[in-house]
PDB file of N, CA and C in Angstrom:
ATOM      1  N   UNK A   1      11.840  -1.943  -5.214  1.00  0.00           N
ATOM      2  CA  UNK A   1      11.162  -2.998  -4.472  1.00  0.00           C
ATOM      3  C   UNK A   1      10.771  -2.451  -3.102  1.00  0.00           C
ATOM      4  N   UNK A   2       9.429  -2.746  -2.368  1.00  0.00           N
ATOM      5  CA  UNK A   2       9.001  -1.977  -1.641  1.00  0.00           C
ATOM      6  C   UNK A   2       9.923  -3.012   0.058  1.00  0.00           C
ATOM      7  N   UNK A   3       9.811  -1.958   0.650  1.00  0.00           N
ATOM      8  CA  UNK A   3      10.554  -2.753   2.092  1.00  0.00           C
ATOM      9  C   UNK A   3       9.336  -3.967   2.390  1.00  0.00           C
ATOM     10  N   UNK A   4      10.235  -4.847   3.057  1.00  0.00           N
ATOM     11  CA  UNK A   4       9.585  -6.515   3.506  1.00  0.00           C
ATOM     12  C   UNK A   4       9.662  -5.989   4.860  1.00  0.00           C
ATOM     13  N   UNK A   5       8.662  -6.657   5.227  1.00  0.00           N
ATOM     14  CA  UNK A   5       8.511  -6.869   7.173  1.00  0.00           C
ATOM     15  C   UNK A   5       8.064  -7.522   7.240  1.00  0.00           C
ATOM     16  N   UNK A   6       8.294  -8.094   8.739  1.00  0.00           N
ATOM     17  CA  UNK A   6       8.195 -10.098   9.405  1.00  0.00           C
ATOM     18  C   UNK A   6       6.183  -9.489   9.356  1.00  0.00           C
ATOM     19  N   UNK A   7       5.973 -11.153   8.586  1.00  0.00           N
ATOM     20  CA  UNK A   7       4.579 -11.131   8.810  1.00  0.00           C
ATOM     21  C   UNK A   7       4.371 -11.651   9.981  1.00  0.00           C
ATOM     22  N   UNK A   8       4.823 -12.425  10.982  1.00  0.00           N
ATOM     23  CA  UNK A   8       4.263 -12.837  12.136  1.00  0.00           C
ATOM     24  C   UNK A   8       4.367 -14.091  12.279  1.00  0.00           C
ATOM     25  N   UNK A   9       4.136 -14.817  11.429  1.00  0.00           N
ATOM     26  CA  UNK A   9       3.676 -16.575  11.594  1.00  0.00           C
ATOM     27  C   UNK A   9       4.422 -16.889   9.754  1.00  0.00           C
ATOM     28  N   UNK A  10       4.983 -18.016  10.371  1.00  0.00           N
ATOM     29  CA  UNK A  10       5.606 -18.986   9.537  1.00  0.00           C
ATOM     30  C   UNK A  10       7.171 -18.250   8.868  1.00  0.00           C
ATOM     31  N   UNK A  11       7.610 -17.980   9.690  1.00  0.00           N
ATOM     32  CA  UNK A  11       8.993 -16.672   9.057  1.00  0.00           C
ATOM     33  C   UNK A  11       9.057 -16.168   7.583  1.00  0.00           C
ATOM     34  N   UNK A  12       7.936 -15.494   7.737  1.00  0.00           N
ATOM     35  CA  UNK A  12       7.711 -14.797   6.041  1.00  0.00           C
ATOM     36  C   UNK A  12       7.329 -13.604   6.556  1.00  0.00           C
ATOM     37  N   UNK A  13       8.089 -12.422   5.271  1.00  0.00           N
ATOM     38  CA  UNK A  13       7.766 -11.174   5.289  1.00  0.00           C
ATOM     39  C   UNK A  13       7.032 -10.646   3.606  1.00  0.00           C
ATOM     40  N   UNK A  14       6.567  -9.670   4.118  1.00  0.00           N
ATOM     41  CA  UNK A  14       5.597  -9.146   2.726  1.00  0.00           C
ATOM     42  C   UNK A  14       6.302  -8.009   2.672  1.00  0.00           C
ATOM     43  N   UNK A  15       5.769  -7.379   1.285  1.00  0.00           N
ATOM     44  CA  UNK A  15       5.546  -6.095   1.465  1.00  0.00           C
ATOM     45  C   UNK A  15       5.047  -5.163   2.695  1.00  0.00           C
ATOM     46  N   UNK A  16       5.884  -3.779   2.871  1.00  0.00           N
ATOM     47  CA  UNK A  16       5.103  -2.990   3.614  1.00  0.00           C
ATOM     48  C   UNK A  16       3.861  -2.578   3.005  1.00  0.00           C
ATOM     49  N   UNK A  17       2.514  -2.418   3.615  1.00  0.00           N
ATOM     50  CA  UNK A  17       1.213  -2.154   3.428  1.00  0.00           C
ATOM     51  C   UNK A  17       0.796  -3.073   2.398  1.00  0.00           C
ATOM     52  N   UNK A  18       1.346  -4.607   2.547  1.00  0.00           N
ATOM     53  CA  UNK A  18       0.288  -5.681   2.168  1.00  0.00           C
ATOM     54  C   UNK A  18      -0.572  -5.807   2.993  1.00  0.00           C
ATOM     55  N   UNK A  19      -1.962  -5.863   1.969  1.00  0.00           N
ATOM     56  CA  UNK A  19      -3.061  -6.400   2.351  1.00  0.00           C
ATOM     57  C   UNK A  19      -3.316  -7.816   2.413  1.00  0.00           C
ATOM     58  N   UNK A  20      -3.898  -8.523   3.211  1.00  0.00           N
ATOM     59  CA  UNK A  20      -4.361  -9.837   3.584  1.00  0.00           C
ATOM     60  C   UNK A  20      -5.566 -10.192   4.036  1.00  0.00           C
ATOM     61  N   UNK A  21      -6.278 -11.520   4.027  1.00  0.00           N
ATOM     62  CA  UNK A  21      -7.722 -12.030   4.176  1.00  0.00           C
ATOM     63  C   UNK A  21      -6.986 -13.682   4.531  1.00  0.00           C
ATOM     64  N   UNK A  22      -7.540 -13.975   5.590  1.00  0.00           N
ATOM     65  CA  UNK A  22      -7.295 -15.050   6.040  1.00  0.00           C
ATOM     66  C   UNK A  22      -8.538 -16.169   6.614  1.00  0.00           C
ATOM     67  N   UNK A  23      -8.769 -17.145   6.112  1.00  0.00           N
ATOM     68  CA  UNK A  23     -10.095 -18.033   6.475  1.00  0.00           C
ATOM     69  C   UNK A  23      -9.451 -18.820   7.650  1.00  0.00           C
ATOM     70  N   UNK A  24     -10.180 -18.879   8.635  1.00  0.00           N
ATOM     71  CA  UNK A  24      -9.905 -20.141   9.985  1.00  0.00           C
ATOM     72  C   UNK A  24     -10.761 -21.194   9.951  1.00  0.00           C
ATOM     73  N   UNK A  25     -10.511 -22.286  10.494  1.00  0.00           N
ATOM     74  CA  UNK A  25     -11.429 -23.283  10.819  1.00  0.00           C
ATOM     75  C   UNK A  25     -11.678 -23.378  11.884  1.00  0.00           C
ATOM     76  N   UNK A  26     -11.529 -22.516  12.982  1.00  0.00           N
ATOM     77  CA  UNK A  26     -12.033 -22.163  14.102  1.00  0.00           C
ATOM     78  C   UNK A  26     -11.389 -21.426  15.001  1.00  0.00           C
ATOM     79  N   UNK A  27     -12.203 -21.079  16.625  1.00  0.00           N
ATOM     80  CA  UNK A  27     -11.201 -20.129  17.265  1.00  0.00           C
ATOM     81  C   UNK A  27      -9.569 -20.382  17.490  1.00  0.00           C
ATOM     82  N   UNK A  28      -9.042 -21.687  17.580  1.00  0.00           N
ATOM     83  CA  UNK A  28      -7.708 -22.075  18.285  1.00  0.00           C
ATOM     84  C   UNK A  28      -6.512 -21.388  16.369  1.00  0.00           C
ATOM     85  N   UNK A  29      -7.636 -21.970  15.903  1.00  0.00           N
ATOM     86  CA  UNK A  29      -6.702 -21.910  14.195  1.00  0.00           C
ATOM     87  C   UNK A  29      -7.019 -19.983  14.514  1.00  0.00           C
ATOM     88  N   UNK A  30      -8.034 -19.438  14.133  1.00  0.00           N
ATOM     89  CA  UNK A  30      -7.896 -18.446  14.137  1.00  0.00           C
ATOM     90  C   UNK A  30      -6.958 -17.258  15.140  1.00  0.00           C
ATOM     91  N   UNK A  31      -7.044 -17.998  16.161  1.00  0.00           N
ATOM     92  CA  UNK A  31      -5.949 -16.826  17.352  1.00  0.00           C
ATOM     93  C   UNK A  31      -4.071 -17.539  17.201  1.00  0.00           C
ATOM     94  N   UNK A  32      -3.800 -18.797  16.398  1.00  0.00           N
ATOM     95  CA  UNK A  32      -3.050 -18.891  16.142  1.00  0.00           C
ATOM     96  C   UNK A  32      -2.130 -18.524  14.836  1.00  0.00           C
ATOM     97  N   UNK A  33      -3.021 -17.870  14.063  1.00  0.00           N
ATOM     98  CA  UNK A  33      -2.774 -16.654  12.951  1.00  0.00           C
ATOM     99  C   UNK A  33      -3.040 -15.287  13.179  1.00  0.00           C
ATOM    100  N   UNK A  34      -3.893 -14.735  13.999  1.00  0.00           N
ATOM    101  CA  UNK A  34      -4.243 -13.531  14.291  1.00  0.00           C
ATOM    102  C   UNK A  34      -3.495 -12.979  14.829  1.00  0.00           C
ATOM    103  N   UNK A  35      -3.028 -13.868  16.431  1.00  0.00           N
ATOM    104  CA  UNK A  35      -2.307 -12.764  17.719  1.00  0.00           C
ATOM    105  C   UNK A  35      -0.949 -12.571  17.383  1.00  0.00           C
ATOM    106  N   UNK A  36      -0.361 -13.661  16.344  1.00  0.00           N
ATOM    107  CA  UNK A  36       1.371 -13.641  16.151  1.00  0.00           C
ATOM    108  C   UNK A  36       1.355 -12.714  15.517  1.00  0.00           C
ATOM    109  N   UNK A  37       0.464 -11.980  14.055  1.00  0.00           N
ATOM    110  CA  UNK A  37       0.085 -11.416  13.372  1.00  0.00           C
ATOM    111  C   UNK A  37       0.358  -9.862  13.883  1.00  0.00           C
ATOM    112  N   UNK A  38      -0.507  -9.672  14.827  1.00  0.00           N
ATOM    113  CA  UNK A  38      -0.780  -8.310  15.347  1.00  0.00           C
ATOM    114  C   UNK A  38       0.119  -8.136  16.304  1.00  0.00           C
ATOM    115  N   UNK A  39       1.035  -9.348  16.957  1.00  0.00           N
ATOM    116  CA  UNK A  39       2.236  -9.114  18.041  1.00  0.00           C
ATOM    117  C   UNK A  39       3.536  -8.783  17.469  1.00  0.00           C
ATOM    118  N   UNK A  40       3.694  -9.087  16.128  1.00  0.00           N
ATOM    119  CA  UNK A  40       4.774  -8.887  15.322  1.00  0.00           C
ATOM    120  C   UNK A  40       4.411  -7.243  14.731  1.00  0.00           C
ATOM    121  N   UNK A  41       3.127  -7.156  14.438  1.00  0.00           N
ATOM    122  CA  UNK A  41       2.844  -5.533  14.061  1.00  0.00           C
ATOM    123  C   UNK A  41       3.023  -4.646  14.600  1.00  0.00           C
ATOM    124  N   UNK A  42       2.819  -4.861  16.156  1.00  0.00           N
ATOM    125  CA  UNK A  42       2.940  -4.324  17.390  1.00  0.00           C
ATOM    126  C   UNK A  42       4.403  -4.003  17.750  1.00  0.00           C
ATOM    127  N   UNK A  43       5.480  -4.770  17.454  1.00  0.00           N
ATOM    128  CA  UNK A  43       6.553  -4.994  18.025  1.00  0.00           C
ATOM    129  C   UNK A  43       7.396  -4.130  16.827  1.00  0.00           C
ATOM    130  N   UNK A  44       7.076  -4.235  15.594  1.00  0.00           N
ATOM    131  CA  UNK A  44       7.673  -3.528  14.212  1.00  0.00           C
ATOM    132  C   UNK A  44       6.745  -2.299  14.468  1.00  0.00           C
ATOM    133  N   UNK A  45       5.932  -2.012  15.389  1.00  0.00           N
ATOM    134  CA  UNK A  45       5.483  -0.255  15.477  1.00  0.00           C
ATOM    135  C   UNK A  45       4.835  -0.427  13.867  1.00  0.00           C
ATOM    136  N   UNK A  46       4.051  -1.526  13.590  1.00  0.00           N
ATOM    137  CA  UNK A  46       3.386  -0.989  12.137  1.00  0.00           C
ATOM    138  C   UNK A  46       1.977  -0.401  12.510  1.00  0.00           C
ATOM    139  N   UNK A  47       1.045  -0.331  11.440  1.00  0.00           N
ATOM    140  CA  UNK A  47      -0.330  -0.430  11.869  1.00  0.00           C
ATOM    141  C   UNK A  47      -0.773  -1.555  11.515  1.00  0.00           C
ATOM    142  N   UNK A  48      -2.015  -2.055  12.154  1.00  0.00           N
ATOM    143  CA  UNK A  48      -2.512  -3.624  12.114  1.00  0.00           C
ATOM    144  C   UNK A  48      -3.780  -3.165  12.602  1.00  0.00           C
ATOM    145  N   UNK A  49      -4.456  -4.074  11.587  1.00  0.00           N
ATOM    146  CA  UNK A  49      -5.868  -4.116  11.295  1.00  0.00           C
ATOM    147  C   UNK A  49      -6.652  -5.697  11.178  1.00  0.00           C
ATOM    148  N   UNK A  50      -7.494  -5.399  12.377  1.00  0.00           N
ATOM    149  CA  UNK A  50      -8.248  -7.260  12.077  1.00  0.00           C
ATOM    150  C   UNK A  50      -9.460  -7.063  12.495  1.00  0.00           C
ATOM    151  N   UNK A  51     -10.296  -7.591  11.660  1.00  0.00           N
ATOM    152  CA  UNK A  51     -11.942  -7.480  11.211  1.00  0.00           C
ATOM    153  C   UNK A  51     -12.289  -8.533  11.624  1.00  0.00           C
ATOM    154  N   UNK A  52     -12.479  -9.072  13.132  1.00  0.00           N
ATOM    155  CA  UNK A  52     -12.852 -10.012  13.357  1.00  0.00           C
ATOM    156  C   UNK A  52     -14.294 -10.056  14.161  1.00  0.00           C
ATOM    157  N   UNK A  53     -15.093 -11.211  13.868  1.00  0.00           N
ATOM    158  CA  UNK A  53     -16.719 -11.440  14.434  1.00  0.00           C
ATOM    159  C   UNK A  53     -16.035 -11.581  16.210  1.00  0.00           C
ATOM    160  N   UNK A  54     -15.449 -12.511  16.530  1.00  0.00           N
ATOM    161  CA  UNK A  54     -14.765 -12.451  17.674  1.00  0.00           C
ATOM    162  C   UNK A  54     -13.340 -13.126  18.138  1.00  0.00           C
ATOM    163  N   UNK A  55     -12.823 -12.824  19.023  1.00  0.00           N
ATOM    164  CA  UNK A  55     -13.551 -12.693  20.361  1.00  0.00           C
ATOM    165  C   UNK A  55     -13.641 -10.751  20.504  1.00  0.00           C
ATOM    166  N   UNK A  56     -13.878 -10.849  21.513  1.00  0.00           N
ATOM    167  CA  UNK A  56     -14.700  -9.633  22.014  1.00  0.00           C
ATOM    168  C   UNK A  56     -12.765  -8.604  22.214  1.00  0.00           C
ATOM    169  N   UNK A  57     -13.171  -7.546  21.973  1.00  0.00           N
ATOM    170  CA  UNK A  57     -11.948  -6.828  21.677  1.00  0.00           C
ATOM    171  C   UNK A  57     -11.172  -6.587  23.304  1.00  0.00           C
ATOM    172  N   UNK A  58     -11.644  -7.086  23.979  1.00  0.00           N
ATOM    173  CA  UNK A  58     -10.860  -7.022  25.606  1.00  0.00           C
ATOM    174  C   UNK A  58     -10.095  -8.649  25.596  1.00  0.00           C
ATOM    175  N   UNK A  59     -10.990  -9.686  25.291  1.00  0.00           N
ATOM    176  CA  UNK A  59     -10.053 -11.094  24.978  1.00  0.00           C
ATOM    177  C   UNK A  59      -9.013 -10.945  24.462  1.00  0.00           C
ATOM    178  N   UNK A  60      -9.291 -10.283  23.026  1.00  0.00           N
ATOM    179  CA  UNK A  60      -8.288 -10.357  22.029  1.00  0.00           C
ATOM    180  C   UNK A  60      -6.750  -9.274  22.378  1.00  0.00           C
ATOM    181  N   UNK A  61      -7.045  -8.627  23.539  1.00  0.00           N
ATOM    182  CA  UNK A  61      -6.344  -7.876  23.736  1.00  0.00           C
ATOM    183  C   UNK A  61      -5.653  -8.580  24.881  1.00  0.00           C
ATOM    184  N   UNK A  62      -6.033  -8.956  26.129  1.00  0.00           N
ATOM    185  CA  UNK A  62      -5.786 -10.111  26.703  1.00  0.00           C
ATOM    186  C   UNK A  62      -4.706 -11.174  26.250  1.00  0.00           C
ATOM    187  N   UNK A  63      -4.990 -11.449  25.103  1.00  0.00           N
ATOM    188  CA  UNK A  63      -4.258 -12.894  24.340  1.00  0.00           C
ATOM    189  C   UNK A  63      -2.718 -11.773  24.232  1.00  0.00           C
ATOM    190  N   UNK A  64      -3.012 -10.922  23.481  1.00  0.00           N
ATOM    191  CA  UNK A  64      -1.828  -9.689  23.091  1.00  0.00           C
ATOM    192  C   UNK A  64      -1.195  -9.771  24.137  1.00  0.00           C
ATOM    193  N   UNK A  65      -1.473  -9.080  25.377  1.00  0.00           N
ATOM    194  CA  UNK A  65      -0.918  -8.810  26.324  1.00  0.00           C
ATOM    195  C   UNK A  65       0.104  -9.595  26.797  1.00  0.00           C
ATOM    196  N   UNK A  66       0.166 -11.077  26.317  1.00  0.00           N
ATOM    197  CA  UNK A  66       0.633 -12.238  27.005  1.00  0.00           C
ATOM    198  C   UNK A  66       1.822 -12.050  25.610  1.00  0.00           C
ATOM    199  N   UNK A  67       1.814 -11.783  24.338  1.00  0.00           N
ATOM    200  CA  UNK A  67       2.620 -11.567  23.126  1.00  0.00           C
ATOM    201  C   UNK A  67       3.502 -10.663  23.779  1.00  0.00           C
ATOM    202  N   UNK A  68       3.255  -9.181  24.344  1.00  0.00           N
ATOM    203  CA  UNK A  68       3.952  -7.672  23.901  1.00  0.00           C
ATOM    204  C   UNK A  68       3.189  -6.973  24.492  1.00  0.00           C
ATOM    205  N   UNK A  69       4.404  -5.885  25.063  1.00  0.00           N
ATOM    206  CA  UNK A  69       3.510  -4.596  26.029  1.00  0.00           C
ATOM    207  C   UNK A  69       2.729  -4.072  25.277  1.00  0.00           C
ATOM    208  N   UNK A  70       1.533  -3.830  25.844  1.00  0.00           N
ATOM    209  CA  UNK A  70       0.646  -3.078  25.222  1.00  0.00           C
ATOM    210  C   UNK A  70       0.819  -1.746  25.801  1.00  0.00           C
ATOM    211  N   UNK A  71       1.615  -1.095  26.976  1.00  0.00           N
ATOM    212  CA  UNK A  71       1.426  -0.080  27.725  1.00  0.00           C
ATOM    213  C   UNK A  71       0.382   0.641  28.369  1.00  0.00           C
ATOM    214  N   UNK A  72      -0.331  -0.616  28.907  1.00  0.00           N
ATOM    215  CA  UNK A  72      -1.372   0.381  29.959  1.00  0.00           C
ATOM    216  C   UNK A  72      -1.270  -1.134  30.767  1.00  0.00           C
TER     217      UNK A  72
END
C-alpha cells in the first residue's frame, strides 16, 4: 500500500503522487481548496502542482505566505 499524506482540507490523506482535478464555484470556493492544498504540500516538503486561470501567481503566493514560510 502506497504511503498516505495529509491532503490539506477536510482531514483526508491520499496516496503519495495522487493526482487530482478540482471544479470551484468561484474565487473564495476556489482559494479555500487550493491554498490549504499547496500549504499542507509545502509544509510535508511534497511537490504541488496547480493549473490555475487565476489569480496571478504573486496573489497566490501572497495568500501562501500568510499559510507557511515560503523563505524569501
Amino acid at each position: 500500500m502506497a504511503e498516505q499524506v495529509p491532503l490539506g482540507i477536510v482531514d483526508a490523506t491520499v496516496p503519495r503522487g495522487s493526482h487530482m482535478c478540482t471544479v470551484f464555484g468561484g474565487p473564495a470556493q476556489r482559494d479555500g481548496v487550493v491554498v490549504p492544498f499547496l500549504a499542507e504540500g509545502i509544509r510535508s516538503d511534497q511537490k504541488c502542482v496547480a493549473v490555475l486561470e487565476r489569480p496571478a501567481p504573486g496573489k497566490l503566493l501572497a495568500r501562501l505566505g500568510g499559510e507557511v514560510d515560503l523563505g524569501h
